[in-house]
N, C-alpha and C. Protein backbone atom coordinates (compact mmCIF):
# COMPACT_ATOMS: atom_id res chain seq x y z
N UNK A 1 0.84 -1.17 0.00
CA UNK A 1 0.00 0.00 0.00
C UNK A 1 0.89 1.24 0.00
N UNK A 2 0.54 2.10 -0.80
CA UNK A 2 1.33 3.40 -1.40
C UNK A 2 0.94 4.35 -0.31
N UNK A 3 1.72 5.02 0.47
CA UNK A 3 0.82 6.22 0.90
C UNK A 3 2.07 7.72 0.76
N UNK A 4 1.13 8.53 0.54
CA UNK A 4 1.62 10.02 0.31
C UNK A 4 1.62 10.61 -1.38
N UNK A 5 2.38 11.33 -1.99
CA UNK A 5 2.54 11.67 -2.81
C UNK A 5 3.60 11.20 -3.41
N UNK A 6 3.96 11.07 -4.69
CA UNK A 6 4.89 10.82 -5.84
C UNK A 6 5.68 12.05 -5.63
N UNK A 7 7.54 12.04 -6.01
CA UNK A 7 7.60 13.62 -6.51
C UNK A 7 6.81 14.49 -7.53
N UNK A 8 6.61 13.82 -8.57
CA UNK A 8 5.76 14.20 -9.74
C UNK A 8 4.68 14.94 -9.37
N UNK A 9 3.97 14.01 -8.41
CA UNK A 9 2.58 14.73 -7.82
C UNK A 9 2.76 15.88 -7.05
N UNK A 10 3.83 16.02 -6.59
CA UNK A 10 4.06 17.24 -5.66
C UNK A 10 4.20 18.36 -6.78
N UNK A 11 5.25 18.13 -7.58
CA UNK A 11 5.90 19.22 -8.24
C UNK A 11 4.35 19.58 -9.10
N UNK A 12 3.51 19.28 -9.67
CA UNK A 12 2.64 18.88 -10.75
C UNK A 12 1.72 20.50 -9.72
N UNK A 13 1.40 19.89 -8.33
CA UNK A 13 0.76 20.47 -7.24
C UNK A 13 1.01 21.95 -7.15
N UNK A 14 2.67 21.58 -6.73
CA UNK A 14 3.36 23.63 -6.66
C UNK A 14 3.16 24.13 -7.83
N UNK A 15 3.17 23.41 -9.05
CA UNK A 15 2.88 24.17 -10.52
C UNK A 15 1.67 24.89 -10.27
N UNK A 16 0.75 24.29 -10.15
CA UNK A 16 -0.85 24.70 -10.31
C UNK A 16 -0.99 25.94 -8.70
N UNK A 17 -0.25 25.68 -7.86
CA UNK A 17 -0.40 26.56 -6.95
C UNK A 17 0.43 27.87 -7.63
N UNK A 18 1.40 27.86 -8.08
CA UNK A 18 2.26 29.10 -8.31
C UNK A 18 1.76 29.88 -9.28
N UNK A 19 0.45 28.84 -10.81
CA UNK A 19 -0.04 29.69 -11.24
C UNK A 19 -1.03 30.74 -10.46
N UNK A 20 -1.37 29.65 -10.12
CA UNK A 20 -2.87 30.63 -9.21
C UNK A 20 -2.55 31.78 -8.00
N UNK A 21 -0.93 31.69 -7.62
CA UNK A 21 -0.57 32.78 -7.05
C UNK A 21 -0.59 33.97 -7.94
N UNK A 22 -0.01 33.15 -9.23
CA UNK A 22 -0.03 34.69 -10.26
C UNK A 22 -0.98 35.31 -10.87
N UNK A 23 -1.90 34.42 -11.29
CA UNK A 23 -3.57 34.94 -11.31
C UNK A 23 -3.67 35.82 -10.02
N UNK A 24 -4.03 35.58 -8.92
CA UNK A 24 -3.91 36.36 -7.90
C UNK A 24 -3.39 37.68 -7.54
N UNK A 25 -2.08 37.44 -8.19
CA UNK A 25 -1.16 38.63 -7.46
C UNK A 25 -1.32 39.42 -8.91
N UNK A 26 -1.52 39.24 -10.24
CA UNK A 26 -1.81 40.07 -11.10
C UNK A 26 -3.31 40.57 -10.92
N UNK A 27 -4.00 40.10 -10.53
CA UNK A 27 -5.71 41.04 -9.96
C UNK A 27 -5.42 41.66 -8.77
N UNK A 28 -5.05 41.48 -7.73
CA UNK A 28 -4.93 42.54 -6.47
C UNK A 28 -4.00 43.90 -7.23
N UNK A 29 -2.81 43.50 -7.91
CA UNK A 29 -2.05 44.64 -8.78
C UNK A 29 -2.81 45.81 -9.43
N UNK A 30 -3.87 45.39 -10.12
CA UNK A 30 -4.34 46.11 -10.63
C UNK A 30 -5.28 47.13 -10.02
N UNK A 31 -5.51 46.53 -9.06
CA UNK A 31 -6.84 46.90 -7.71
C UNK A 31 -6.30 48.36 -7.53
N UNK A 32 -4.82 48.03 -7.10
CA UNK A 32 -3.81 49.13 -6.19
C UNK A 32 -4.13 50.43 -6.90
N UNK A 33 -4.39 51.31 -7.74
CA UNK A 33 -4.70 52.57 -7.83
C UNK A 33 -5.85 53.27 -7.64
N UNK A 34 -6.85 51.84 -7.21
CA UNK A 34 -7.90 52.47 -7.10
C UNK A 34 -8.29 52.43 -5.62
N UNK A 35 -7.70 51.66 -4.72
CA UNK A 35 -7.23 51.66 -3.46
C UNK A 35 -6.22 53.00 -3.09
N UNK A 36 -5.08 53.27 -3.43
CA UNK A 36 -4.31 54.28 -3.62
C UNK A 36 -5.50 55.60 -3.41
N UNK A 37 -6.56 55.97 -4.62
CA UNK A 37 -7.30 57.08 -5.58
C UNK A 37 -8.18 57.36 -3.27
N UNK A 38 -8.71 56.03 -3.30
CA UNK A 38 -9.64 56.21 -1.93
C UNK A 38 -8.82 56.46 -0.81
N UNK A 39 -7.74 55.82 -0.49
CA UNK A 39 -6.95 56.45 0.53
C UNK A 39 -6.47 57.73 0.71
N UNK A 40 -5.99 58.30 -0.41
CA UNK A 40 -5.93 59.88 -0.53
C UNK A 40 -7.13 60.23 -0.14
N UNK A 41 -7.82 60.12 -1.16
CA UNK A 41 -8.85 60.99 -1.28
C UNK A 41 -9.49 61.18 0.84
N UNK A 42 -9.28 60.12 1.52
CA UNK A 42 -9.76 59.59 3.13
C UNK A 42 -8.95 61.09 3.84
N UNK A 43 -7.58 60.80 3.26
CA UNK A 43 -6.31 61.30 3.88
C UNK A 43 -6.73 62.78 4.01
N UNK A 44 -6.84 63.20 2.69
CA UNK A 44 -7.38 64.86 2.26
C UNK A 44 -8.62 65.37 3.30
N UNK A 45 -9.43 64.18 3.38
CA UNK A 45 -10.85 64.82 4.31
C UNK A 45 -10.45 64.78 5.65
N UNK A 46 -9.36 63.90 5.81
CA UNK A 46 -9.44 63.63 7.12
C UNK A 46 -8.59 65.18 7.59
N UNK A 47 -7.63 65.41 6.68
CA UNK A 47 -6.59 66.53 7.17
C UNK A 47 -7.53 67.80 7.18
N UNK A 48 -7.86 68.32 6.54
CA UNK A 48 -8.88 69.17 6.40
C UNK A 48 -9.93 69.27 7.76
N UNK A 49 -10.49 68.16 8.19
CA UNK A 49 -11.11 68.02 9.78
C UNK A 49 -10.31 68.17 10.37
N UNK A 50 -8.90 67.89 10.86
CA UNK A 50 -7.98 68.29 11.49
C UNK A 50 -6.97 69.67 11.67
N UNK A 51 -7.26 69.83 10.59
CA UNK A 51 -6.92 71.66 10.50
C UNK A 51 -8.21 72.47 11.23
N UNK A 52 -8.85 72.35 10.79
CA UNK A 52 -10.91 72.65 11.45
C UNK A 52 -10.47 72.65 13.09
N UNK A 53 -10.45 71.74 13.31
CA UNK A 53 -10.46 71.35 14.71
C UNK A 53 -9.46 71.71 15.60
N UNK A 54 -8.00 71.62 15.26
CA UNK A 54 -6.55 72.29 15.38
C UNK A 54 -6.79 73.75 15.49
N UNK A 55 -7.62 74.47 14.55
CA UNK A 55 -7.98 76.17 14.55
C UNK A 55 -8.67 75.89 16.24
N UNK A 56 -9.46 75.29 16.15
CA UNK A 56 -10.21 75.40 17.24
C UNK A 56 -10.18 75.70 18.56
N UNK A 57 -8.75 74.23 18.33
CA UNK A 57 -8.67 74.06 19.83
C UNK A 57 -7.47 74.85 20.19
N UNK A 58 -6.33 75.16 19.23
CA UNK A 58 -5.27 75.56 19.66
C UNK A 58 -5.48 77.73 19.77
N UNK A 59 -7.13 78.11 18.55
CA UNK A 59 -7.07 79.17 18.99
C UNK A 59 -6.20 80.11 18.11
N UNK A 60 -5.65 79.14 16.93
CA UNK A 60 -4.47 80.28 16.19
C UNK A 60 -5.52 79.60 13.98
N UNK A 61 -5.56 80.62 13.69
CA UNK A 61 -5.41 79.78 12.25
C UNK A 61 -4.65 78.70 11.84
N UNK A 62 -5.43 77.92 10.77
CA UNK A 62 -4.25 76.74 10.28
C UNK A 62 -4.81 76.78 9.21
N UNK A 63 -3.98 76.81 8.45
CA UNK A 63 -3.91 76.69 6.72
C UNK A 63 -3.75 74.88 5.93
N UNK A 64 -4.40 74.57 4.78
CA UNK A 64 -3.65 73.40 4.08
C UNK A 64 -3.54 73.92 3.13
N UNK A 65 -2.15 73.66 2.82
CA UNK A 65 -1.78 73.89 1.32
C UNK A 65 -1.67 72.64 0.03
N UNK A 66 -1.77 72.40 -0.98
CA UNK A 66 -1.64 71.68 -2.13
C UNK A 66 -0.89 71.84 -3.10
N UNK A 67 0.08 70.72 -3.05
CA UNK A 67 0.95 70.59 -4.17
C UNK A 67 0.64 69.52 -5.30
N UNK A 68 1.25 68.92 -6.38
CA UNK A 68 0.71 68.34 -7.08
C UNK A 68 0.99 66.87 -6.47
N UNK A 69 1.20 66.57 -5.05
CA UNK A 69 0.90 65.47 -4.81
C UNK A 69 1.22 65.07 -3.68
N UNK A 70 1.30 66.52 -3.03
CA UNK A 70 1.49 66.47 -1.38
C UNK A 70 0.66 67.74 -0.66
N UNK A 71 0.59 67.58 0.53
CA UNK A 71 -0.20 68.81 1.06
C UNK A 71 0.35 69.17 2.40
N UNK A 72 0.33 70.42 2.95
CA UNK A 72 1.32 70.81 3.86
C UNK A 72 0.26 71.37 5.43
N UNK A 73 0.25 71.36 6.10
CA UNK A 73 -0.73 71.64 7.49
C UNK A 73 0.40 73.13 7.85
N UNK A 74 -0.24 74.05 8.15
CA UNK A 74 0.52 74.91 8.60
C UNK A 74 -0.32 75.87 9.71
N UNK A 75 0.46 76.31 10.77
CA UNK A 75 -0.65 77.07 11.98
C UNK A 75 0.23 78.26 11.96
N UNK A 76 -0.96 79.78 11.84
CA UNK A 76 -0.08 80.94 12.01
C UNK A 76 0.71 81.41 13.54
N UNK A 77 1.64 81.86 13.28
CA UNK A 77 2.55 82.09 14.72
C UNK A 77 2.40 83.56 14.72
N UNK A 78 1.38 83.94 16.08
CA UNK A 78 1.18 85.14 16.07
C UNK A 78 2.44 86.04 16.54
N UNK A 79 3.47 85.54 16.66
CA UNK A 79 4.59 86.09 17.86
C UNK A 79 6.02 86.59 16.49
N UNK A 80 5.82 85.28 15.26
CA UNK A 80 6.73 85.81 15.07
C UNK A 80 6.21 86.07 13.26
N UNK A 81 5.01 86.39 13.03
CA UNK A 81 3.92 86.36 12.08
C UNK A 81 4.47 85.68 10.78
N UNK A 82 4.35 84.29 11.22
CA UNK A 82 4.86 83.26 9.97
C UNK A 82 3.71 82.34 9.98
N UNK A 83 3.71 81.66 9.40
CA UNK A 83 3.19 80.35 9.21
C UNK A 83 4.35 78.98 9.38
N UNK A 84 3.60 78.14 10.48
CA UNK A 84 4.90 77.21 11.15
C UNK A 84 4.20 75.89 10.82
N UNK A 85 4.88 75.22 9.97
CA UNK A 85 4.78 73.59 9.24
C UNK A 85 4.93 72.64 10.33
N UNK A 86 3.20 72.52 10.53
CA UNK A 86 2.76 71.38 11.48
C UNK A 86 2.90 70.35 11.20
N UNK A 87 2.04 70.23 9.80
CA UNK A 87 2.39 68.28 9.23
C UNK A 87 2.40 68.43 7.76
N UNK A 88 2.95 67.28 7.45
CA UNK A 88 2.64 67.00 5.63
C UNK A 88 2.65 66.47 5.66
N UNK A 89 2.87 65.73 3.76
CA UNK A 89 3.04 64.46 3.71
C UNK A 89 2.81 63.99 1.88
N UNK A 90 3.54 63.68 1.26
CA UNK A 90 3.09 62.95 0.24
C UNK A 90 2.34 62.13 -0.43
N UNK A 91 1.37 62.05 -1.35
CA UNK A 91 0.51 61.11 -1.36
C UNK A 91 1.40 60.21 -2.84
N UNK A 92 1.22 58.72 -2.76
CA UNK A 92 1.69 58.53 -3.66
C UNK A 92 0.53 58.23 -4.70
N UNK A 93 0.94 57.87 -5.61
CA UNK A 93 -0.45 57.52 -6.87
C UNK A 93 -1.27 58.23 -7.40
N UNK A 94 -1.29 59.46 -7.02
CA UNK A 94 -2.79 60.53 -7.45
C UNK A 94 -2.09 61.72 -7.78
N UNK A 95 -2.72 62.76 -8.30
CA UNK A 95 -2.37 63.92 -8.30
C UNK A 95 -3.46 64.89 -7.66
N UNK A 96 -2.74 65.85 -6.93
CA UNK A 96 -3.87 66.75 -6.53
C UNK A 96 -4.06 67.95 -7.41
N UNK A 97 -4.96 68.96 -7.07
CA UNK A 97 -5.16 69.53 -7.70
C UNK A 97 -6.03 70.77 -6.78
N UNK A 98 -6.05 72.13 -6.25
CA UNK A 98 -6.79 73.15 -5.41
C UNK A 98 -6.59 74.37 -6.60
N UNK A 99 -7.53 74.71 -5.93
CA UNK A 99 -7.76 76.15 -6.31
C UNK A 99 -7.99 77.33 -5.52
N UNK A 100 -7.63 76.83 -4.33
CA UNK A 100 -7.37 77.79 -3.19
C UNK A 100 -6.61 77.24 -1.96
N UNK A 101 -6.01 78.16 -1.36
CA UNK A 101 -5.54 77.38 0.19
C UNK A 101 -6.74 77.67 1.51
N UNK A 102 -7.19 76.83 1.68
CA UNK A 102 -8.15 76.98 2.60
C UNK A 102 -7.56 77.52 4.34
N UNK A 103 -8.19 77.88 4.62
CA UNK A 103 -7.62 78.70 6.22
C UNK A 103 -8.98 78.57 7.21
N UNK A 104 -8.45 77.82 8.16
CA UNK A 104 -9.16 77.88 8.53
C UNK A 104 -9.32 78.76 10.04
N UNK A 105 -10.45 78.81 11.09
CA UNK A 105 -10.35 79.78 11.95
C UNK A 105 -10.65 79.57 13.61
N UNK A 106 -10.21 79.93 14.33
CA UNK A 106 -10.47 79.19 15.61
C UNK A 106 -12.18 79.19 16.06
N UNK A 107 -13.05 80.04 14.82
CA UNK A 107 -14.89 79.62 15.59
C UNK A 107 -15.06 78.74 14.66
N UNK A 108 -14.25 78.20 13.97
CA UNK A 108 -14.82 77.08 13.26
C UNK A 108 -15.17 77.24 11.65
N UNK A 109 -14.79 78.44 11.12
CA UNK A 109 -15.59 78.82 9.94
C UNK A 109 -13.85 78.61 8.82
N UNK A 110 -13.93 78.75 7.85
CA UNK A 110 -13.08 78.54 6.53
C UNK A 110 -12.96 79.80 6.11
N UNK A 111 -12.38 80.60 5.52
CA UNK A 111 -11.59 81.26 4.14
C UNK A 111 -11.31 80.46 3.05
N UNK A 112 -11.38 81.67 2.19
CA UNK A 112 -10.43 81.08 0.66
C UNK A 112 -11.04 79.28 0.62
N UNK A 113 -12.52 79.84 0.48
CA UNK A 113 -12.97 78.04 0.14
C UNK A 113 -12.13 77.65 -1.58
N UNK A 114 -12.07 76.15 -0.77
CA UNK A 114 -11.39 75.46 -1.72
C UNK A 114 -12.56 73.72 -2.32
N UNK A 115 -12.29 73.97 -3.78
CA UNK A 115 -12.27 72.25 -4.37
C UNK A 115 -10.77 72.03 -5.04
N UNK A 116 -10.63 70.70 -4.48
CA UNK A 116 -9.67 69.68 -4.08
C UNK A 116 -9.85 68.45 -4.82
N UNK A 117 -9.22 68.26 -5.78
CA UNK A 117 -9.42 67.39 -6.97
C UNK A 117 -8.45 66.26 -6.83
N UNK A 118 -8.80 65.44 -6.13
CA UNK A 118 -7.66 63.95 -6.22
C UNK A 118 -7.91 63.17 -7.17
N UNK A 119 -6.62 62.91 -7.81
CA UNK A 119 -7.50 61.50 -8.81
C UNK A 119 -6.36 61.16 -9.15
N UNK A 120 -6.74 59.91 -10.55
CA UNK A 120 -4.88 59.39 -11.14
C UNK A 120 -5.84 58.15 -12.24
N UNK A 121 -5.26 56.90 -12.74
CA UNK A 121 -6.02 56.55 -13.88
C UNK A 121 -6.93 56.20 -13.49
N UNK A 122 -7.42 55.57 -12.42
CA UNK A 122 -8.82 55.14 -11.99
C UNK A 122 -10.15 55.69 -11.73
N UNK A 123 -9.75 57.50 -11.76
CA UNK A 123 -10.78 58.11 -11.48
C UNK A 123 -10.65 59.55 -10.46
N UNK A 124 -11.34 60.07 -9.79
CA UNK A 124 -11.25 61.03 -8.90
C UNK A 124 -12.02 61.32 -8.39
N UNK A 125 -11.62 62.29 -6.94
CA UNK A 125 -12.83 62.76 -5.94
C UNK A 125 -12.85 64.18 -6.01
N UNK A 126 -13.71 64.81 -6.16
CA UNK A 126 -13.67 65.96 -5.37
C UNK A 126 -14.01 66.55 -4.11
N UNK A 127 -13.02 66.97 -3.69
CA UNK A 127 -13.34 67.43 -2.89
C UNK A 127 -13.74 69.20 -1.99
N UNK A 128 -14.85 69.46 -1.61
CA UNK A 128 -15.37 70.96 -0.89
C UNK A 128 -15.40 71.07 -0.16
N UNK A 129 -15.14 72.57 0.30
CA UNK A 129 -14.78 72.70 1.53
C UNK A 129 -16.21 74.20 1.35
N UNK A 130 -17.64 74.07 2.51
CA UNK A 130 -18.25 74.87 2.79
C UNK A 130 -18.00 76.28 3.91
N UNK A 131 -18.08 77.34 3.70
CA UNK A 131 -18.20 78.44 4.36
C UNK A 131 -17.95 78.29 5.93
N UNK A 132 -18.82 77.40 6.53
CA UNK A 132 -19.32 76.86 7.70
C UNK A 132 -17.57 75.35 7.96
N UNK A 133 -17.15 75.32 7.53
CA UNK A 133 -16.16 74.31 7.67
C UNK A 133 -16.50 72.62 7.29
N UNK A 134 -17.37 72.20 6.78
CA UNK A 134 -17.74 71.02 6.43
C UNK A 134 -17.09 70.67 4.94
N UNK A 135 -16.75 69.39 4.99
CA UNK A 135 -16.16 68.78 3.89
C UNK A 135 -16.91 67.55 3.46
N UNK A 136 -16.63 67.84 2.12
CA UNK A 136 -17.65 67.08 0.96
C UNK A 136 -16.82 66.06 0.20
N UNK A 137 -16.60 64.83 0.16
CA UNK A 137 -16.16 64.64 -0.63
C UNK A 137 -16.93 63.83 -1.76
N UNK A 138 -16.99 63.66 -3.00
CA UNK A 138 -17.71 63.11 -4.20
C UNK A 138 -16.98 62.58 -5.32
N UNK A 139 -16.84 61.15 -5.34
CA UNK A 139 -16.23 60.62 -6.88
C UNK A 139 -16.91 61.15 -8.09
N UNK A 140 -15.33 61.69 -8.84
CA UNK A 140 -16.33 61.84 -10.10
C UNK A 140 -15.42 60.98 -11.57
């Protein structure tokens, strides 16, 4: 009585597994920009509530700025009248895109409203920023 596998049968086995890793790992690949497109786009709303809220609590303006694929957090320094680089950060995969730097204010309200255009081949969000400080975001 035979028991276990042949080499043949093994090797025959890892064949059919290694394709189906590559089936696999070529569909999640492709996924990645449109995963990438939503994480920005998360990142952008989320920073934007955090500038909002940062005005708030700390009591000083905070600005976001937009580059073509990074964005910069900045809070004004009343003492030495600059603007002082709180956070950034690069996004990879997308490009951004503003048409204003939004500012925001310690009662909660915005300046210089801004839409905020993330996207890259998969598509894009826009994103608004209302009077009142609320953020919109919408695939388009």
């Amino acid at each position: 009585m035979n028991k276990g596998l042949s080499l043949l049968e093994t090797m025959i086995m890892i064949f059919i597994l290694a394709v189906l890793l590559q089936v696999g790992a070529t569909s999640f690949h492709r996924l990645e920009p449109k995963y990438r497109l939503q994480a920005a786009a998360w990142e952008i709303v989320s920073r934007l509530n955090h500038a909002r809220f940062r005005a708030i609590q700390d009591g000083a303006p905070v600005r976001v700025k937009f580059g073509e694929s990074r964005y910069r957090l900045e809070e004004w320094d009343e003492e030495a009248n600059i603007w002082r680089l709180v956070d950034g950060s690069a996004l990879a995969g997308v490009t951004l895109k503003a048409n204003n730097t939004p500012v925001f204010y310690p009662e909660g309200t915005v300046s210089n409203l801004a839409t905020i255009l993330v996207s890259n081949d998969r598509g894009g969000y826009r994103i608004t920023l209302a009077m009142t400080g609320r953020v919109k975001a919408v695939p388009f």
